[in-house]
Protein backbone atom coordinates (compact mmCIF):
# COMPACT_ATOMS: atom_id res chain seq x y z
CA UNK A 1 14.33 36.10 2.86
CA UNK A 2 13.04 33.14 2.15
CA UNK A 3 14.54 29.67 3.33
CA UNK A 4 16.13 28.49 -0.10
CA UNK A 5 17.73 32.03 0.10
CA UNK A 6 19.13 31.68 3.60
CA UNK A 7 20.64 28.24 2.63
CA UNK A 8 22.36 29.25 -0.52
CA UNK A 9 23.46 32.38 1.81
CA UNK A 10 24.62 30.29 4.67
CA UNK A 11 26.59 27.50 2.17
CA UNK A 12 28.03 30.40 0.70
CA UNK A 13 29.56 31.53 3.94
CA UNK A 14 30.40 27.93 4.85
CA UNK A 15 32.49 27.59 1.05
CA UNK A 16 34.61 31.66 1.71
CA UNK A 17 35.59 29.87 5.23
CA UNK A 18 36.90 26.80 3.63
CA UNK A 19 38.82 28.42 1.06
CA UNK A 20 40.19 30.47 3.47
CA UNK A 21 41.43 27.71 5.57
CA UNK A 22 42.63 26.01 2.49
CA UNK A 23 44.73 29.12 1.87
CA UNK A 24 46.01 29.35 5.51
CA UNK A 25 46.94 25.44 5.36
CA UNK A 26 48.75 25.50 2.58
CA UNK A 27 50.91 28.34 3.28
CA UNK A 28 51.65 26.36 6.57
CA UNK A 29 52.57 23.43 4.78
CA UNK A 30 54.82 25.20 1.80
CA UNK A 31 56.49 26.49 4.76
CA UNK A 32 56.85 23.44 6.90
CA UNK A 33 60.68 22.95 7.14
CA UNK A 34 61.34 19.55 5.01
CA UNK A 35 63.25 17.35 8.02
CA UNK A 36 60.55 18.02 9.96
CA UNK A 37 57.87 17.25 7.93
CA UNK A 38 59.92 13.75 6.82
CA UNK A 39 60.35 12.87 11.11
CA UNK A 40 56.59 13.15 11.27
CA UNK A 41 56.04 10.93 8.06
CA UNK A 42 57.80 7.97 9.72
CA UNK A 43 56.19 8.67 13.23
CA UNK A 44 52.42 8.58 11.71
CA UNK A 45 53.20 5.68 9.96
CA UNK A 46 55.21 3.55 13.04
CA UNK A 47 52.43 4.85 14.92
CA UNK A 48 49.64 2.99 12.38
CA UNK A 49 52.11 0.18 11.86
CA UNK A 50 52.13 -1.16 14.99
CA UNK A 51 48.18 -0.24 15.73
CA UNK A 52 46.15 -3.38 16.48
CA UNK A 53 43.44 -2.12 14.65
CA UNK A 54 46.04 -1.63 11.28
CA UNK A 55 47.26 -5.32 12.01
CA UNK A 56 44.44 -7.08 11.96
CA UNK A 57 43.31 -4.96 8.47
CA UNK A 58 42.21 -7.12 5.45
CA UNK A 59 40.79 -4.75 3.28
CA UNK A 60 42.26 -1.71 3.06
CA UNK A 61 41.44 1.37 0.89
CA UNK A 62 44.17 3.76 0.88
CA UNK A 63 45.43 6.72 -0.79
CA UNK A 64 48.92 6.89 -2.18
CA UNK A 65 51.03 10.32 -0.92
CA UNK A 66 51.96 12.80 -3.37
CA UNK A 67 55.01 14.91 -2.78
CA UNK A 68 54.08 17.79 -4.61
CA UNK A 69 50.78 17.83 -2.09
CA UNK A 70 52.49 17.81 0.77
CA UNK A 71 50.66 14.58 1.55
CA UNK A 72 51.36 12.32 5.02
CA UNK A 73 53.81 9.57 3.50
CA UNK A 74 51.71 6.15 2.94
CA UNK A 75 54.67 4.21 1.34
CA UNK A 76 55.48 2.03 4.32
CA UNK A 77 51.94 0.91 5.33
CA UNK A 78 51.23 0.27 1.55
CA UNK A 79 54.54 -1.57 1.10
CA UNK A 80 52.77 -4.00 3.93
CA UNK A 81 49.38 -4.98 1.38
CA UNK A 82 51.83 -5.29 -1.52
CA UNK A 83 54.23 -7.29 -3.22
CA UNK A 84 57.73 -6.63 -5.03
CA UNK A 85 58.16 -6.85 -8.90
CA UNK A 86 57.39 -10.37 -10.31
CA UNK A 87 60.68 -11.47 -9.56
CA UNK A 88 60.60 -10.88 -6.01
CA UNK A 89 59.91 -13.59 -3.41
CA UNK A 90 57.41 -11.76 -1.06
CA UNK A 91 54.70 -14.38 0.11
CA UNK A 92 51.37 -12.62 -1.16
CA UNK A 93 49.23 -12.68 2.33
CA UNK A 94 45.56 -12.56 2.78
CA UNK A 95 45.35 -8.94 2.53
CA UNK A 96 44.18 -6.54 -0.58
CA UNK A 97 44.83 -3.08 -0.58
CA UNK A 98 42.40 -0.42 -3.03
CA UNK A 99 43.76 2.25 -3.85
CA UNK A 100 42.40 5.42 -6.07
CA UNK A 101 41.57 6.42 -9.57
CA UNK A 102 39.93 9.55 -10.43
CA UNK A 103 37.35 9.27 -12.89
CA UNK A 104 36.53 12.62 -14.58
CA UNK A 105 36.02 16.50 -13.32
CA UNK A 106 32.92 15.96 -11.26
CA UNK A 107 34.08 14.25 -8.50
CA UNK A 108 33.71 10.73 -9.53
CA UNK A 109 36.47 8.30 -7.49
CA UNK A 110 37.14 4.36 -7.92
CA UNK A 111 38.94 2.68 -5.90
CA UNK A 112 41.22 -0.88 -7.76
CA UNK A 113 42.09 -3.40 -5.83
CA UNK A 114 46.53 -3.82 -6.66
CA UNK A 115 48.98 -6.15 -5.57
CA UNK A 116 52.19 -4.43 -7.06
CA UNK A 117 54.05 -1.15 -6.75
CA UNK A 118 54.41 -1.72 -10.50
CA UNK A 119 50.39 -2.06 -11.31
CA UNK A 120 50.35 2.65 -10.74
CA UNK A 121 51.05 5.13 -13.73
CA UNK A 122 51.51 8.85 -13.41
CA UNK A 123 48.57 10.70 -14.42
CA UNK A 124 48.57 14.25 -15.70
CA UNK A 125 49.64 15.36 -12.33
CA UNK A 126 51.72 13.09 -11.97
CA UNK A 127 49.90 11.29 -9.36
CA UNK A 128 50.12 7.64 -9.28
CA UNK A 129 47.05 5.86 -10.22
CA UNK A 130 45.84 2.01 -10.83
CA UNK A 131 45.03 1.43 -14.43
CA UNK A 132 41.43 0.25 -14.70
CA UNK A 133 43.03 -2.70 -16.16
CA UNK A 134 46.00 -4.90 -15.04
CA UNK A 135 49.02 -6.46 -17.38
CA UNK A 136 47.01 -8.93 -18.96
CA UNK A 137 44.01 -6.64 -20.10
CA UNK A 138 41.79 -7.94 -16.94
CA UNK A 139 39.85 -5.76 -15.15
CA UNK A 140 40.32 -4.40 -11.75
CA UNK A 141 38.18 -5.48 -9.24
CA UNK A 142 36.31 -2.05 -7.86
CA UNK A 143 35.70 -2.20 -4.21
CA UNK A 144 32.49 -1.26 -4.94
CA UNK A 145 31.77 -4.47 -6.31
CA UNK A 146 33.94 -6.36 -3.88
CA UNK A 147 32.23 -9.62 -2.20
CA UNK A 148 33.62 -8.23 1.19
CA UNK A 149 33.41 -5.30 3.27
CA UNK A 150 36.89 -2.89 3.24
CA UNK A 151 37.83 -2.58 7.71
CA UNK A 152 39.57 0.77 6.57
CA UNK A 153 39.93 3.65 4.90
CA UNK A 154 43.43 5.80 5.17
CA UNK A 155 42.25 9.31 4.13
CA UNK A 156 44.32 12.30 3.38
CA UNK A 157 43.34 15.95 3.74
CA UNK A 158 44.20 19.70 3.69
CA UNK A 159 43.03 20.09 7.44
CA UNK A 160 41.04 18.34 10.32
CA UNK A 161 39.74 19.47 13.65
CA UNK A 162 39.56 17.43 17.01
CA UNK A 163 35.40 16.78 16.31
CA UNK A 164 36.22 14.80 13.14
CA UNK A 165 35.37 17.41 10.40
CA UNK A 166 38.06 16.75 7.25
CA UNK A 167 38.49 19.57 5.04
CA UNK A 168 39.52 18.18 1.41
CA UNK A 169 41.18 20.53 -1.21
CA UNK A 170 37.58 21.28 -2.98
CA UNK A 171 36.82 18.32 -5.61
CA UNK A 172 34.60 16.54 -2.89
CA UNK A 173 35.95 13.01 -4.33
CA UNK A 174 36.26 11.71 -1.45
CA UNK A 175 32.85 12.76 0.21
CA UNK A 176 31.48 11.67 -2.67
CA UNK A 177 33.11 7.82 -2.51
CA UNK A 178 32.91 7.94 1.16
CA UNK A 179 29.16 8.91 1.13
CA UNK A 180 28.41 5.75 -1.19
CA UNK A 181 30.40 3.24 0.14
CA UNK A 182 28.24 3.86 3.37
CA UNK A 183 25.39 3.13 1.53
CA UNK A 184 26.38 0.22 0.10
CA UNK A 185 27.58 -0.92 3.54
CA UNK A 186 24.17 -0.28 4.29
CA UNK A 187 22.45 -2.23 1.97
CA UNK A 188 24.79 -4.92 2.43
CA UNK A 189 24.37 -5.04 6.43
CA UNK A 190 28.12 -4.80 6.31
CA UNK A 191 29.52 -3.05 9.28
CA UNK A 192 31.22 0.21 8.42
CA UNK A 193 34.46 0.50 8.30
CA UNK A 194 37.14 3.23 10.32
CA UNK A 195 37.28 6.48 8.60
CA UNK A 196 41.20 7.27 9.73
CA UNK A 197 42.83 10.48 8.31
CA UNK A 198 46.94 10.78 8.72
CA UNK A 199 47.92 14.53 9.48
CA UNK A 200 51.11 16.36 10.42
CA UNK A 201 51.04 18.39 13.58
CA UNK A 202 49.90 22.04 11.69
CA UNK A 203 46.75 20.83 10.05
CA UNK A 204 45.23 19.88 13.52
CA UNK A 205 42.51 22.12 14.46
CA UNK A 206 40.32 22.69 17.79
CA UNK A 207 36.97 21.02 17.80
CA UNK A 208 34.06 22.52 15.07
CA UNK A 209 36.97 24.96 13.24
CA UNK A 210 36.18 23.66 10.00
CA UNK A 211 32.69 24.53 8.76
CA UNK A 212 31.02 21.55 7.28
CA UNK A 213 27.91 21.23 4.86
CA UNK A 214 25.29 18.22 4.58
CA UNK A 215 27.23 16.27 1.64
CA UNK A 216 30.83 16.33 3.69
CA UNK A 217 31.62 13.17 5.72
CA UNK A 218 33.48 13.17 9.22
CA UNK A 219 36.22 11.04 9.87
CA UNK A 220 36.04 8.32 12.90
CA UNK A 221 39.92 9.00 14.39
CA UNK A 222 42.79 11.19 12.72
CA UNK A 223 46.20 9.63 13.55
CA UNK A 224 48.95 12.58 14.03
CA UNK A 225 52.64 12.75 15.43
CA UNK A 226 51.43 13.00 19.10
CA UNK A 227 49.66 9.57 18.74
CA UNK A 228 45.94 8.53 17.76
CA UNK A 229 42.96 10.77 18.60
CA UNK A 230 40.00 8.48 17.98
CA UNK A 231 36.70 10.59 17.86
CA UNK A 232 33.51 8.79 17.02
CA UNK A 233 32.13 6.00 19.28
CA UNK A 234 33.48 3.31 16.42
CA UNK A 235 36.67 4.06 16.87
CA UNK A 236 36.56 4.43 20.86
CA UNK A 237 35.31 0.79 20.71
CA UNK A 238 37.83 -0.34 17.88
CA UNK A 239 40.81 1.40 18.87
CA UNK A 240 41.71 0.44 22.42
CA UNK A 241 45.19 -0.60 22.98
């Protein structure tokens, strides 16, 4: 067998382990009894809230939870980067919060830069998304093309194990995004910032569980109800109390 062969053979393997993971996950999750899952959602986020390393965020990319995904709630620590409708009287702070748009089928992400709860639509899911343009026809500015470097990334996922290994629910948008923001931080001679993924108790795995393959990128610290388990060296040095 030659190598090519053995590669294809071995990703093959890694892809039938995922998707059985997936499977096992979500099963877990539909069957996650609703209090509980809602006690955890304001525990993760008190527990981010009041992190130092939250606090002192600028630049924040986030995701925004999804019900119907059984996502970790984001509400309250997005609530923090943005303000009310126009006729509210929230100061607007220093802080800018991106959040996502998916672009197409092949796993092309962007991430907008909003400052309202009222600058999302629905999509076809019914997911909430930033219009590539705001209220008065502007464009968004992408983070990609941001003068400054995002301190964090809140990332959600189907499953994560103690070594930092996220398993996503198959589109590989966020590898993707992930994998060229990096780059760009590279190019930049930004520093990189904290990959931090929010999960419920039940999608916490032991260390190496979840096979990985070159393109898939691991997380620096996954925040859960028990508290934050920082992984990489990044976030041991970012992270203390």
């Amino acid at each position: 067998m030659s190598n090519n062969d053995q590669e294809v053979d071995n990703l093959e393997s890694v892809f039938k382990q995922k998707r059985i993971i997936r499977s096992n996950v979500r099963q877990t999750l539909k069957s996650m009894d609703p209090s509980l899952r809602s006690q955890e959602d304001d525990i993760i986020q008190s527990i981010v809230l009041e992190a130092p390393w939250f606090k002192s965020c600028k630049r924040l990319c986030a995701y925004i939870s999804c019900r119907a995904l059984r996502e970790v709630d984001t509400s309250k620590l997005l609530s923090l980067f943005l303000s009310p409708a126009p006729d509210g009287n929230k100061l607007q702070t220093a802080k800018k919060l991106y959040v996502p748009r998916v672009e197409d089928k092949n796993s092309n992400m962007r991430m907008f830069n909003i400052s309202r709860i009222d600058d999302l639509v629905a999509n076809s899911m019914n997911i909430l998304e930033p219009a590539s343009v705001d209220a008065d026809g502007n464009a968004r500015e992408d983070v990609m093309h941001a003068n400054d470097p995002v301190d964090l990334f809140i990332l959600p996922g189907l499953a994560f194990d103690r070594s930092g290994r996220r398993l996503g629910r198959g589109g590989g948008y966020y590898d993707t995004f992930l994998k060229n923001y990096k780059e760009l931080a590279k190019e930049k001679n930004w520093r990189l910032p904290l990959f931090v993924a929010l999960s419920y108790s039940v999608q916490i795995m032991d260390e190496e569980v979840i096979p990985v393959t070159p393109n898939d990128v691991l997380v620096d610290a996954l925040v859960s109800p028990t508290g934050v388990i920082p992984i990489t060296p990044a976030a041991l040095g970012r992270m203390e109390p």
